[in-house]
N, C-alpha and C. Protein backbone atom coordinates (compact mmCIF):
# COMPACT_ATOMS: atom_id res chain seq x y z
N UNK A 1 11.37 -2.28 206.10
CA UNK A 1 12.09 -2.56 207.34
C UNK A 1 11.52 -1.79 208.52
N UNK A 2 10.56 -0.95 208.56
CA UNK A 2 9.98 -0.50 209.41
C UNK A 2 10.57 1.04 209.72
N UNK A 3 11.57 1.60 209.07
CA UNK A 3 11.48 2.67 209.38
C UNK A 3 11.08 3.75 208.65
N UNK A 4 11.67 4.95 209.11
CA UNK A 4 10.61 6.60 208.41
C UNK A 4 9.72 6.71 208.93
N UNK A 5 8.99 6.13 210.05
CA UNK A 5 7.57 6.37 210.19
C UNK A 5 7.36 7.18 211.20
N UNK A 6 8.55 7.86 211.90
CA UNK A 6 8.27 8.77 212.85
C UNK A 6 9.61 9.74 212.74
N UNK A 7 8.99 11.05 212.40
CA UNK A 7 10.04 11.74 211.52
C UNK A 7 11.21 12.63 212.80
N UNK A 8 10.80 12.32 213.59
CA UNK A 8 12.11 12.88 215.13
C UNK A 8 12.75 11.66 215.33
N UNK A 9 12.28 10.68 215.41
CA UNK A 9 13.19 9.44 215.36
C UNK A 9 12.82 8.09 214.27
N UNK A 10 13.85 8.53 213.48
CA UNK A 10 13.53 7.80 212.03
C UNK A 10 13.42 5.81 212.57
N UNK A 11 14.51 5.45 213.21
CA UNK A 11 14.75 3.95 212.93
C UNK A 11 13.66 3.52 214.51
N UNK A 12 12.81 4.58 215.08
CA UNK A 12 11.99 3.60 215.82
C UNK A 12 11.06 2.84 215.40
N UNK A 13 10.74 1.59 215.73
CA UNK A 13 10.20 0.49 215.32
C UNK A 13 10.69 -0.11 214.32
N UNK A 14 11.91 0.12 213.60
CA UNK A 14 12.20 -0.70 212.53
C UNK A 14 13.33 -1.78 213.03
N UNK A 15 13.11 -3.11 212.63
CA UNK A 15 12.95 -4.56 212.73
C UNK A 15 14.68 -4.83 213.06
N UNK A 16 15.14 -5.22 214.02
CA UNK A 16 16.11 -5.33 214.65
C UNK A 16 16.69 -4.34 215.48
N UNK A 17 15.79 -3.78 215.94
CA UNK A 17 16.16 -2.25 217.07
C UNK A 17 15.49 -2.98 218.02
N UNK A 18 15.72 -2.70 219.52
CA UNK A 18 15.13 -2.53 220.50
C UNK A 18 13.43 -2.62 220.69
N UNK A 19 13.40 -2.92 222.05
CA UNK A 19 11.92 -3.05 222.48
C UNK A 19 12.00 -1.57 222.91
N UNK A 20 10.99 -1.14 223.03
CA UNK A 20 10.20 0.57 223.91
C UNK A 20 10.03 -0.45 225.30
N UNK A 21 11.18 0.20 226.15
CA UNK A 21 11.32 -0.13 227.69
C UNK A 21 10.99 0.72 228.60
N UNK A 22 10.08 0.35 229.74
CA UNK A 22 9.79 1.22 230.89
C UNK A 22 10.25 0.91 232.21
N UNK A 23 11.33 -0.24 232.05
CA UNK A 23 11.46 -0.61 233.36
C UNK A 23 12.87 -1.18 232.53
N UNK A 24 13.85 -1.78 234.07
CA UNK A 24 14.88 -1.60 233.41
C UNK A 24 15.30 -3.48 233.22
N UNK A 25 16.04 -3.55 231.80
CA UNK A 25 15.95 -5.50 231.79
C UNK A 25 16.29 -5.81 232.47
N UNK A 26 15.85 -7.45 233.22
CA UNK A 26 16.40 -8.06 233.71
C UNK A 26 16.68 -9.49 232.97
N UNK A 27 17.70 -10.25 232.95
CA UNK A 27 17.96 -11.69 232.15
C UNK A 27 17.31 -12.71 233.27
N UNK A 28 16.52 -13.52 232.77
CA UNK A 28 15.35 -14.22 233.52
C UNK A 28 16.41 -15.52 233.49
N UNK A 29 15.84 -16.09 234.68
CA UNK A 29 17.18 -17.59 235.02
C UNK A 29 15.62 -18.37 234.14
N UNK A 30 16.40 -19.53 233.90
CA UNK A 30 16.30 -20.89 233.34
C UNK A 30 15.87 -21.41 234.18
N UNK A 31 14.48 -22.47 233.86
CA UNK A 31 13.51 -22.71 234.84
C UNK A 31 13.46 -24.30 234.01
N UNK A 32 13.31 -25.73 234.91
CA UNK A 32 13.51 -26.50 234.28
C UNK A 32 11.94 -26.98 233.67
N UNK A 33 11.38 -27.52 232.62
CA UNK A 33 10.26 -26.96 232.01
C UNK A 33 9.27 -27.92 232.34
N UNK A 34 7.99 -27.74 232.40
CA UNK A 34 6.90 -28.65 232.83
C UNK A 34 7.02 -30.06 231.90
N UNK A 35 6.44 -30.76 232.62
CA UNK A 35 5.65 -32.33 231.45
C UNK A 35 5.12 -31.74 230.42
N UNK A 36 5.36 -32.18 229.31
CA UNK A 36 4.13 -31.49 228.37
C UNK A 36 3.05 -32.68 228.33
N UNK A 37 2.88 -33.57 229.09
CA UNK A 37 1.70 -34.16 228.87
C UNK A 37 0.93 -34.13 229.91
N UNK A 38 1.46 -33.52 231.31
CA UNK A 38 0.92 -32.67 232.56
C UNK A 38 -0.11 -31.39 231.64
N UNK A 39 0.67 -30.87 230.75
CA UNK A 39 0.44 -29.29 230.24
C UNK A 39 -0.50 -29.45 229.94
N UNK A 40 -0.57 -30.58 228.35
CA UNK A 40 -1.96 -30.91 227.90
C UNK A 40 -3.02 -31.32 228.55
N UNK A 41 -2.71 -32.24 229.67
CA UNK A 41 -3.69 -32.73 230.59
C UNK A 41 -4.48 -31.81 230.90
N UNK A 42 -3.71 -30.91 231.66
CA UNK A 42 -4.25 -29.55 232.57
C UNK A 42 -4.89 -28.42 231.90
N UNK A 43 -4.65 -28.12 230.60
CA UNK A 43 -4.60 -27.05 230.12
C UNK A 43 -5.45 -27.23 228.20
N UNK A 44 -4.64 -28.12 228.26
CA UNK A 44 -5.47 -27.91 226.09
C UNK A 44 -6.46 -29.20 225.95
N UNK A 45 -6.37 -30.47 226.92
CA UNK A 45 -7.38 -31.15 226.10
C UNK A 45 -8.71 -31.02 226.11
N UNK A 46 -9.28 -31.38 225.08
CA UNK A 46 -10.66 -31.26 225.16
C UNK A 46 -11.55 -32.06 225.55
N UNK A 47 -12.75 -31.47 226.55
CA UNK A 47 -13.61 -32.17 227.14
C UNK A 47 -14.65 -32.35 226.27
N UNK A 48 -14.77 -32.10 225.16
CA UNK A 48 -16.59 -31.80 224.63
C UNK A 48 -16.49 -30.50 224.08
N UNK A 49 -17.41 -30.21 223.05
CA UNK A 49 -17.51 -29.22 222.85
C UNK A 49 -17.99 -27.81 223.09
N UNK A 50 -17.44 -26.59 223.35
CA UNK A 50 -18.35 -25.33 224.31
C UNK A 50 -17.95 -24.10 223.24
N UNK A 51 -19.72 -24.12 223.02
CA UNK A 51 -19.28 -22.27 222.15
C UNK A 51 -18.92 -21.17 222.83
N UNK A 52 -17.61 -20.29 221.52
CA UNK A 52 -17.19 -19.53 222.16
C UNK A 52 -18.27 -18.64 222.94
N UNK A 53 -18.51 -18.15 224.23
CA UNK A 53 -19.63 -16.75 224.67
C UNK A 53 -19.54 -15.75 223.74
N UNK A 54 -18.92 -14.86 222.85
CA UNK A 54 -19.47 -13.84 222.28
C UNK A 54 -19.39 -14.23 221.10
N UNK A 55 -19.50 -15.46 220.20
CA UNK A 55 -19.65 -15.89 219.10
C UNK A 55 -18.46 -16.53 218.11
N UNK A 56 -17.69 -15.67 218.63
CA UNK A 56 -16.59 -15.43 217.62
C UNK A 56 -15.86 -17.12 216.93
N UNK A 57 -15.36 -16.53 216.25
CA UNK A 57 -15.51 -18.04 215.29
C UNK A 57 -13.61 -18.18 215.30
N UNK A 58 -13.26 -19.41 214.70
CA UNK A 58 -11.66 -19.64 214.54
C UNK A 58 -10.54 -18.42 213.34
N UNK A 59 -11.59 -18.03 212.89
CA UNK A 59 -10.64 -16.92 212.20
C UNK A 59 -10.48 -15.75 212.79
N UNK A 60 -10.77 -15.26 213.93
CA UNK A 60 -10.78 -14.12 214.52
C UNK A 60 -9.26 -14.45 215.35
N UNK A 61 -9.30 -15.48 215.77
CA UNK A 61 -7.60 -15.97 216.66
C UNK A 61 -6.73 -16.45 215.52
N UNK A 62 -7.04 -16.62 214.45
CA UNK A 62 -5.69 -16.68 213.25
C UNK A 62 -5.83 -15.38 213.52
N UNK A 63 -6.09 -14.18 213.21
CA UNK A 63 -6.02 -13.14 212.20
C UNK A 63 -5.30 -12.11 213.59
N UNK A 64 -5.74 -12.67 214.78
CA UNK A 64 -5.17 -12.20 216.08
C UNK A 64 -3.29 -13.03 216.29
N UNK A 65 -3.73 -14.29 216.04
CA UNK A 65 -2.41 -14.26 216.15
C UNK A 65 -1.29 -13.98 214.91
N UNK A 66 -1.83 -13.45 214.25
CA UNK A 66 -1.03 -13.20 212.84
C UNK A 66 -0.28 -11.45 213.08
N UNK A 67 -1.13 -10.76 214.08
CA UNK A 67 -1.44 -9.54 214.46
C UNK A 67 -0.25 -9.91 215.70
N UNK A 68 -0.05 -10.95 216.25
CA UNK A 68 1.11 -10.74 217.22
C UNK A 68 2.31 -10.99 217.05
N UNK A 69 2.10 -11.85 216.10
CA UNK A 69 3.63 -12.21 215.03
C UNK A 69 4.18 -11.32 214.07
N UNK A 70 3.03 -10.44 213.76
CA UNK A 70 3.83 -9.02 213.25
C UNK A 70 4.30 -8.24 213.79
N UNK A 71 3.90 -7.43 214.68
CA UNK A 71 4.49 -6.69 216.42
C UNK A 71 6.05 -7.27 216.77
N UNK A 72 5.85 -8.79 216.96
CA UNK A 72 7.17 -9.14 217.88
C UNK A 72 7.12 -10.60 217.64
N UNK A 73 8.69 -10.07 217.32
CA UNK A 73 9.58 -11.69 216.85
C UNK A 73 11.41 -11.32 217.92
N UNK A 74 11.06 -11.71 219.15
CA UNK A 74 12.05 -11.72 220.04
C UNK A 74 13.28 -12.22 219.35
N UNK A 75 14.26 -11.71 219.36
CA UNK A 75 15.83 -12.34 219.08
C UNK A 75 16.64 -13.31 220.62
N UNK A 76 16.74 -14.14 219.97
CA UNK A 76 16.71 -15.08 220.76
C UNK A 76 17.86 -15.17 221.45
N UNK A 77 19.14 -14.76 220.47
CA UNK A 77 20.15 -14.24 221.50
C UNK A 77 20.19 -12.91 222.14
N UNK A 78 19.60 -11.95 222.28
CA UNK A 78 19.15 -10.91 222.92
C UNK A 78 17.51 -10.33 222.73
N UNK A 79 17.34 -10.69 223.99
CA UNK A 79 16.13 -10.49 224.43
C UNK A 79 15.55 -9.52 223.86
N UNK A 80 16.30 -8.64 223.97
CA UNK A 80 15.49 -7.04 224.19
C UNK A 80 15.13 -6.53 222.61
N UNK A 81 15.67 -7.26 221.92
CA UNK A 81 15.84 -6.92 220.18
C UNK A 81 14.67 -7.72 219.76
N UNK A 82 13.82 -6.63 219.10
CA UNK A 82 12.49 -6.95 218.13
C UNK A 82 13.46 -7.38 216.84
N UNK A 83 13.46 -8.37 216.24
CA UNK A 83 13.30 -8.61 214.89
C UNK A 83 12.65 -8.51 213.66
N UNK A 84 11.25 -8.23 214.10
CA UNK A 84 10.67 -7.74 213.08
C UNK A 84 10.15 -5.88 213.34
N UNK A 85 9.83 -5.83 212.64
CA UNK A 85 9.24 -4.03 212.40
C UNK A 85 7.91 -4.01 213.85
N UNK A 86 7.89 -2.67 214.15
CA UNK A 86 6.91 -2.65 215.23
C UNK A 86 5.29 -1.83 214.66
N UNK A 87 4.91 -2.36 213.61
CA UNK A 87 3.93 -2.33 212.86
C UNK A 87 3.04 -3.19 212.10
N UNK A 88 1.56 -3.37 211.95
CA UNK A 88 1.31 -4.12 211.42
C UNK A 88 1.52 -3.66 209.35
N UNK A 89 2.23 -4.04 209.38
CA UNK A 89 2.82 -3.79 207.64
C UNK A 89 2.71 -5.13 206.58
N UNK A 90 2.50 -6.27 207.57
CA UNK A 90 2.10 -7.58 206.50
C UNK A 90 3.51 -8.09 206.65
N UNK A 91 4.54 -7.89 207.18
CA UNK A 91 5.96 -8.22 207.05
C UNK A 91 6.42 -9.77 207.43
N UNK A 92 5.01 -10.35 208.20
CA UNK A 92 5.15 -12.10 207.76
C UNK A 92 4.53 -12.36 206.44
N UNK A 93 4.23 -11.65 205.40
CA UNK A 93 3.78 -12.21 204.44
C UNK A 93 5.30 -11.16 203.23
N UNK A 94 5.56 -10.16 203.51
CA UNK A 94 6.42 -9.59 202.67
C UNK A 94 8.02 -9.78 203.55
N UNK A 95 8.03 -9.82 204.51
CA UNK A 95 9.19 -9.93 205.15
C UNK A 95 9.85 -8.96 205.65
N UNK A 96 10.91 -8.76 206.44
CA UNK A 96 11.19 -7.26 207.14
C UNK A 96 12.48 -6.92 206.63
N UNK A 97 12.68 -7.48 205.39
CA UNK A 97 13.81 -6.46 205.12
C UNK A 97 13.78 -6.92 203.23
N UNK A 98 14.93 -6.47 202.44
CA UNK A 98 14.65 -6.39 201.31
C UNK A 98 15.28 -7.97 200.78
N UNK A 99 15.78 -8.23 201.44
CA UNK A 99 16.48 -10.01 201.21
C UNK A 99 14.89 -10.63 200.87
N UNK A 100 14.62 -10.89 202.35
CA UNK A 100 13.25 -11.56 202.41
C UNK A 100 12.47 -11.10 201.69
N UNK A 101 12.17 -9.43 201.06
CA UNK A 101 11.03 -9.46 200.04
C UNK A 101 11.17 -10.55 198.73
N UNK A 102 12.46 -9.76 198.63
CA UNK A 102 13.23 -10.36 197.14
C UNK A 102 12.62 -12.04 197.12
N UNK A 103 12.41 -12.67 198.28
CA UNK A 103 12.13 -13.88 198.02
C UNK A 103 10.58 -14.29 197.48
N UNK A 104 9.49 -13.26 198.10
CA UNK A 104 8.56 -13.31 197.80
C UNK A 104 7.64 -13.18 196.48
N UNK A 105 8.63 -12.58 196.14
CA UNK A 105 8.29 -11.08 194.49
C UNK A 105 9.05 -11.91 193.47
N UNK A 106 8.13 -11.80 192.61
CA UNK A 106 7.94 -12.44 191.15
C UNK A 106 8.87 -11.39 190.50
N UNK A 107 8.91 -10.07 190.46
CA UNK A 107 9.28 -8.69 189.56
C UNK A 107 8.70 -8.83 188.54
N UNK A 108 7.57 -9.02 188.53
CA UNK A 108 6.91 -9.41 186.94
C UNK A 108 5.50 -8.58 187.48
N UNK A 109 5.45 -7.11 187.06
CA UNK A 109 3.97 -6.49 187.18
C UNK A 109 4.06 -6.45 188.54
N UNK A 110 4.56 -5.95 189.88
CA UNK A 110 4.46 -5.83 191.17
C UNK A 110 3.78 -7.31 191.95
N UNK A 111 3.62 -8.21 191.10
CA UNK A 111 3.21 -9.56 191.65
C UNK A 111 4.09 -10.26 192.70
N UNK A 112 3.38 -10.77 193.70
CA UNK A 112 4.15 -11.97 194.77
C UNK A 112 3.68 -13.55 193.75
N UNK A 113 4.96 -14.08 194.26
CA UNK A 113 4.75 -15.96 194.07
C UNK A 113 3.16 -16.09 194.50
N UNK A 114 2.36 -16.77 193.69
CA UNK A 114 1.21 -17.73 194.19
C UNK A 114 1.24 -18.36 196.20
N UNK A 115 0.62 -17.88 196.91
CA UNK A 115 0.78 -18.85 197.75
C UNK A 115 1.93 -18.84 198.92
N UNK A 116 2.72 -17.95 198.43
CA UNK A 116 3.82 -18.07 199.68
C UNK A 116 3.54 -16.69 200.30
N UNK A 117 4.32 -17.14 201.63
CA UNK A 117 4.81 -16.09 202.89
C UNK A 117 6.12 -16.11 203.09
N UNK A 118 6.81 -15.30 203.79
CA UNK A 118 7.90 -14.70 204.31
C UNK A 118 8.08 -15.10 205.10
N UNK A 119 7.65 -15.87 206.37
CA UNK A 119 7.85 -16.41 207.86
C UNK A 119 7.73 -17.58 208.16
N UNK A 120 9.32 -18.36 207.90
CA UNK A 120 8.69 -19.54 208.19
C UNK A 120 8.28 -19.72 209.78
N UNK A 121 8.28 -19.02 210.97
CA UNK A 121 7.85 -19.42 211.97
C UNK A 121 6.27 -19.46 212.05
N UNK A 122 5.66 -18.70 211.12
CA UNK A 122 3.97 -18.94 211.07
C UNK A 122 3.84 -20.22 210.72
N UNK A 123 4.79 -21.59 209.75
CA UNK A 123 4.15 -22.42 209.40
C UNK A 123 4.09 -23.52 210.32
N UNK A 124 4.10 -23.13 211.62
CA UNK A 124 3.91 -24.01 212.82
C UNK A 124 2.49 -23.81 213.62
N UNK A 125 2.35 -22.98 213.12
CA UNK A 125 0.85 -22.50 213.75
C UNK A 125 -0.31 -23.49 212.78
N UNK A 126 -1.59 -23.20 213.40
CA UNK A 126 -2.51 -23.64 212.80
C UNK A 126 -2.82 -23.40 211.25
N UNK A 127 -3.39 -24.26 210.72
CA UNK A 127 -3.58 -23.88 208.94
C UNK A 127 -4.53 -23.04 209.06
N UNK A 128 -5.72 -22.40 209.54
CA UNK A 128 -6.27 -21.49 209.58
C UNK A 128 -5.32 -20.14 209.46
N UNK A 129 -4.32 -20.19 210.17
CA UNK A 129 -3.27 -18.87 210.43
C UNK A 129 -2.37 -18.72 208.95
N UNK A 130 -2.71 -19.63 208.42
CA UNK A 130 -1.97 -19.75 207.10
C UNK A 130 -2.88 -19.51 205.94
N UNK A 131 -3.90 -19.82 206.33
CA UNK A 131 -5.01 -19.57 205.31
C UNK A 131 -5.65 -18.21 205.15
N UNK A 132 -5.29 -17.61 206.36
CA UNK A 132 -5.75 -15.76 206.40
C UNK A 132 -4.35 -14.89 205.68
N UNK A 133 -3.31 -15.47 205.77
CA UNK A 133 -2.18 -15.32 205.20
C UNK A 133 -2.15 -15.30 203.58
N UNK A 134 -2.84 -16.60 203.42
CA UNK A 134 -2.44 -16.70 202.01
C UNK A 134 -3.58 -15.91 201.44
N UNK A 135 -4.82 -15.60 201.90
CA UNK A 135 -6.16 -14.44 201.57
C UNK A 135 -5.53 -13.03 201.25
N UNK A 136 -4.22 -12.62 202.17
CA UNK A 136 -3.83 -11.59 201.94
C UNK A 136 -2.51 -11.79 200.54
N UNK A 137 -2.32 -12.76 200.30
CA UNK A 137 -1.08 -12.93 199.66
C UNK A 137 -1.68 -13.04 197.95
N UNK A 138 -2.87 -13.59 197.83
CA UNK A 138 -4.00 -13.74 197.00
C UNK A 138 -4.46 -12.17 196.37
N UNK A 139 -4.75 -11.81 197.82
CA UNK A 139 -5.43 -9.98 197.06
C UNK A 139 -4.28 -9.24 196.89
N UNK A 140 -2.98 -9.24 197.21
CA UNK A 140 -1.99 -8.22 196.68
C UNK A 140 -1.99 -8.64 194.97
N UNK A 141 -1.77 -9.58 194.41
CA UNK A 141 -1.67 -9.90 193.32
C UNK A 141 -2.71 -9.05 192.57
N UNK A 142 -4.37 -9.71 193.27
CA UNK A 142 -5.14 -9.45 192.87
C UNK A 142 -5.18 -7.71 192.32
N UNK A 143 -4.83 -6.88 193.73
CA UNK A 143 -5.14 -5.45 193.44
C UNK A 143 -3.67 -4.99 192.56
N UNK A 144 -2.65 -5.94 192.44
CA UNK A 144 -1.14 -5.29 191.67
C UNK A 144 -2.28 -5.69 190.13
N UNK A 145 -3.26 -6.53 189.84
CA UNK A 145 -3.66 -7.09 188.47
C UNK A 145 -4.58 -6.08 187.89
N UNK A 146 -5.41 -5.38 189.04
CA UNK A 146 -6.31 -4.13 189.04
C UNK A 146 -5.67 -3.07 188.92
N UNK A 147 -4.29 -2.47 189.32
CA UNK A 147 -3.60 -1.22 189.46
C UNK A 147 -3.25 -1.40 187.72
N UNK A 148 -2.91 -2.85 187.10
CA UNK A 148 -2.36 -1.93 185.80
C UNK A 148 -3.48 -2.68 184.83
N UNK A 149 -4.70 -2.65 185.35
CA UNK A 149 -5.99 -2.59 184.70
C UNK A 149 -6.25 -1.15 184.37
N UNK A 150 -6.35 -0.80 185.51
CA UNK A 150 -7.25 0.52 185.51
C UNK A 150 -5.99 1.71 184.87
N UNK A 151 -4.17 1.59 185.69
CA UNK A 151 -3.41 2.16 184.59
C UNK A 151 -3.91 3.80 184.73
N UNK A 152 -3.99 3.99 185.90
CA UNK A 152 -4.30 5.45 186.31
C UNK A 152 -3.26 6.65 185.59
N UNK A 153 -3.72 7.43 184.62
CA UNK A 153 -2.79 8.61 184.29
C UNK A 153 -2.05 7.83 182.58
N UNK A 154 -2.23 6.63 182.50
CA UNK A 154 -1.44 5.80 181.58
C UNK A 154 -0.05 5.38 182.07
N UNK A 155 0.18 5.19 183.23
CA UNK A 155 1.88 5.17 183.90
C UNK A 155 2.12 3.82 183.69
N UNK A 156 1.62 2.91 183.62
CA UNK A 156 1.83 1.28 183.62
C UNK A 156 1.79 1.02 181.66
N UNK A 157 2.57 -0.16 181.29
CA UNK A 157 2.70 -1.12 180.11
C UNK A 157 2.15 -2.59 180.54
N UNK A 158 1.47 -2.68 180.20
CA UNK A 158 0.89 -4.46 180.61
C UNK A 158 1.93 -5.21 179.60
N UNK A 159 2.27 -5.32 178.71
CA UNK A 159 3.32 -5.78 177.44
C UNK A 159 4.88 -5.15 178.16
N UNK A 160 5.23 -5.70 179.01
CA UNK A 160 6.68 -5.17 179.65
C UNK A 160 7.99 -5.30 178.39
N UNK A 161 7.89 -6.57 177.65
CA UNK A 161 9.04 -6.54 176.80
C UNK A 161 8.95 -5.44 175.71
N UNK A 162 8.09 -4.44 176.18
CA UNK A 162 8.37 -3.19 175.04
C UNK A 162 9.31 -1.93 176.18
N UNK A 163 9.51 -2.61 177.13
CA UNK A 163 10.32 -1.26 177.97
C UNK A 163 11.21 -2.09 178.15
N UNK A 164 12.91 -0.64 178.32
CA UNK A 164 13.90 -0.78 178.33
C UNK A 164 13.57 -1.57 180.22
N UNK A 165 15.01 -2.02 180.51
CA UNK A 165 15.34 -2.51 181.71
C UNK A 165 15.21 -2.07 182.94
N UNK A 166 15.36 -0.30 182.49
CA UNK A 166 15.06 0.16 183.95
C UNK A 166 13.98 0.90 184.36
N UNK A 167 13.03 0.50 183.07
CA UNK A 167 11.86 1.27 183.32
C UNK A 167 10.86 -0.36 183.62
N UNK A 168 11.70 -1.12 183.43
CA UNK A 168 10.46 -2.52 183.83
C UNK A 168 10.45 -2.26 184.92
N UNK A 169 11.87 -2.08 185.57
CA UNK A 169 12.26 -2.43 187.22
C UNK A 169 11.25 -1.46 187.73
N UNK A 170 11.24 -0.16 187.55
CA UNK A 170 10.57 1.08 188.19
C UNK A 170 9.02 0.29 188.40
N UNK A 171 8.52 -0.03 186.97
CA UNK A 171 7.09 -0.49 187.13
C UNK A 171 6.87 -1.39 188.30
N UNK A 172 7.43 -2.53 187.73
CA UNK A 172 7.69 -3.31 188.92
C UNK A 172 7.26 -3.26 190.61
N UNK A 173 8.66 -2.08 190.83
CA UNK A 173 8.58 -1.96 191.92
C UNK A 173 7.51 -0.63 192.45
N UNK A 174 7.09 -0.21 191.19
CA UNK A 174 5.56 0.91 191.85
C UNK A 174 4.49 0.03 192.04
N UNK A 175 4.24 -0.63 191.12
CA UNK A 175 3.02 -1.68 191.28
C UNK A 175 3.17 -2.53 192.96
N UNK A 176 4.26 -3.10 192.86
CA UNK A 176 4.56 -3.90 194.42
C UNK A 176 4.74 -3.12 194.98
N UNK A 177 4.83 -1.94 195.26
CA UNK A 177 4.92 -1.39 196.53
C UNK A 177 3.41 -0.41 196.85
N UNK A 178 2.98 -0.48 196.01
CA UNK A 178 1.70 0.14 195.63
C UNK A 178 0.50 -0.29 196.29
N UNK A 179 0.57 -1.85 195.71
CA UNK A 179 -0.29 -3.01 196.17
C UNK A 179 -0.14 -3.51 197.51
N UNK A 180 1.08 -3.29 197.97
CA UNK A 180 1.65 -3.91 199.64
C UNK A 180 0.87 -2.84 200.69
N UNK A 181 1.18 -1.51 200.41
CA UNK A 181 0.54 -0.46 200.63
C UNK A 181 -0.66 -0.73 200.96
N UNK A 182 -1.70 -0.99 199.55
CA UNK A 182 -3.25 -1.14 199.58
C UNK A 182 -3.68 -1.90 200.49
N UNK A 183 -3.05 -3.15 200.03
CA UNK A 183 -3.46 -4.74 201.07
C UNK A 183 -3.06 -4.58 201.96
C-alpha cells in the first residue's frame, strides 16, 4: 500500500492519501469538451510516416506510460487524493492494497496467475503497454521459480503438501514478496 517508506512520516505516499501540494487547490469549472473528430483531425492523425529524432522505439512510451500510471491514479470524486501508492512498486501489476493482491496471487510457491495485472484502467491503453506488463508479470514467477531453486540457507520445500498450513502460508508469502521486491 505504499507505506513505511519514510520513517518521520510513515503513511506518505501510500495509495489513498493526498497529493504533496505547493499551492493551494482550486476545483476547476467544467468546460464543455472539444469534437473529438476536430481533436483527431488536429492532433493524432497520421500523415505518413516520420522517425522518432533520437531513435527511440514504441516500448520506451509503454514502459513511460506504465511509469505514470504507477505515480498517479486521481480519485475522481476528490481530486486531490492519489489512489494509488506514490512509488514505482509495480502496483498496476500487484495492486495497491492487499484485496487487489489477493487477486493476482496463486499462494502456490509466491507465484502470480499466468498473464494477469491488477489495473483494469491499463487495459485501455495500447497492447504494447500491456505487453511490458505482462514481461514483468512473466519474470516474477520466473525469479519466485529460481528463489526456491536455488533455496538459499534450505528455507523453502518445493513439495508444499509435506508442511503444516501455516508454514505453507509463510513460504508463500516470503517467496511473493521476495520476488515482487526483485522484479
Amino acid at each position: 500500500d505504499g507505506s513505511g517508506n519514510n520513517p518521520h512520516i510513515p503513511e506518505l505516499g501510500k495509495s489513498g492519501t493526498s497529493y504533496s501540494r505547493s499551492v493551494p487547490p482550486v476545483q476547476p469549472k467544467a468546460a464543455a469538451p472539444p469534437d473529438p473528430e476536430l481533436v483527431y483531425e488536429k492532433l493524432l492523425r497520421r500523415r505518413g510516416f516520420t522517425p522518432h529524432p533520437s531513435g527511440l522505439n514504441r516500448i520506451f512510451f509503454s514502459f513511460a506510460t506504465i511509469v505514470i500510471h504507477e505515480l498517479f491514479q486521481t480519485n475522481h470524486e476528490k481530486p486531490w487524493i492519489n489512489n494509488t501508492t506514490s512509488y514505482f512498486d509495480l502496483s498496476t501489476l500487484y495492486g495497491n492494497n492487499a484485496d487487489e493482491q489477493a487477486q493476482v496471487r496463486t499462494f502456490d510457491n509466491g507465484r502470480i496467475w499466468p498473464d494477469v495485472i491488477s489495473s483494469e484502467r491499463l487495459m485501455r491503453m495500447p497492447p504494447p503497454v500491456i505487453a511490458v506488463l505482462l514481461l514483468f508479470s512473466r519474470h516474477h514467477n520466473y525469479i519466485a521459480e529460481h528463489l526456491l531453486d536455488i533455496n538459499e540457507c534450505g528455507k523453502y520445500v518445493r513439495d508444499t503438501s509435506k508442511l503444516d498450513e501455516a508454514t505453507k502460508k509463510w513460504q508463500d508469502k516470503d517467496i511473493f514478496q521476495l520476488s515482487r521486491n526483485i522484479n
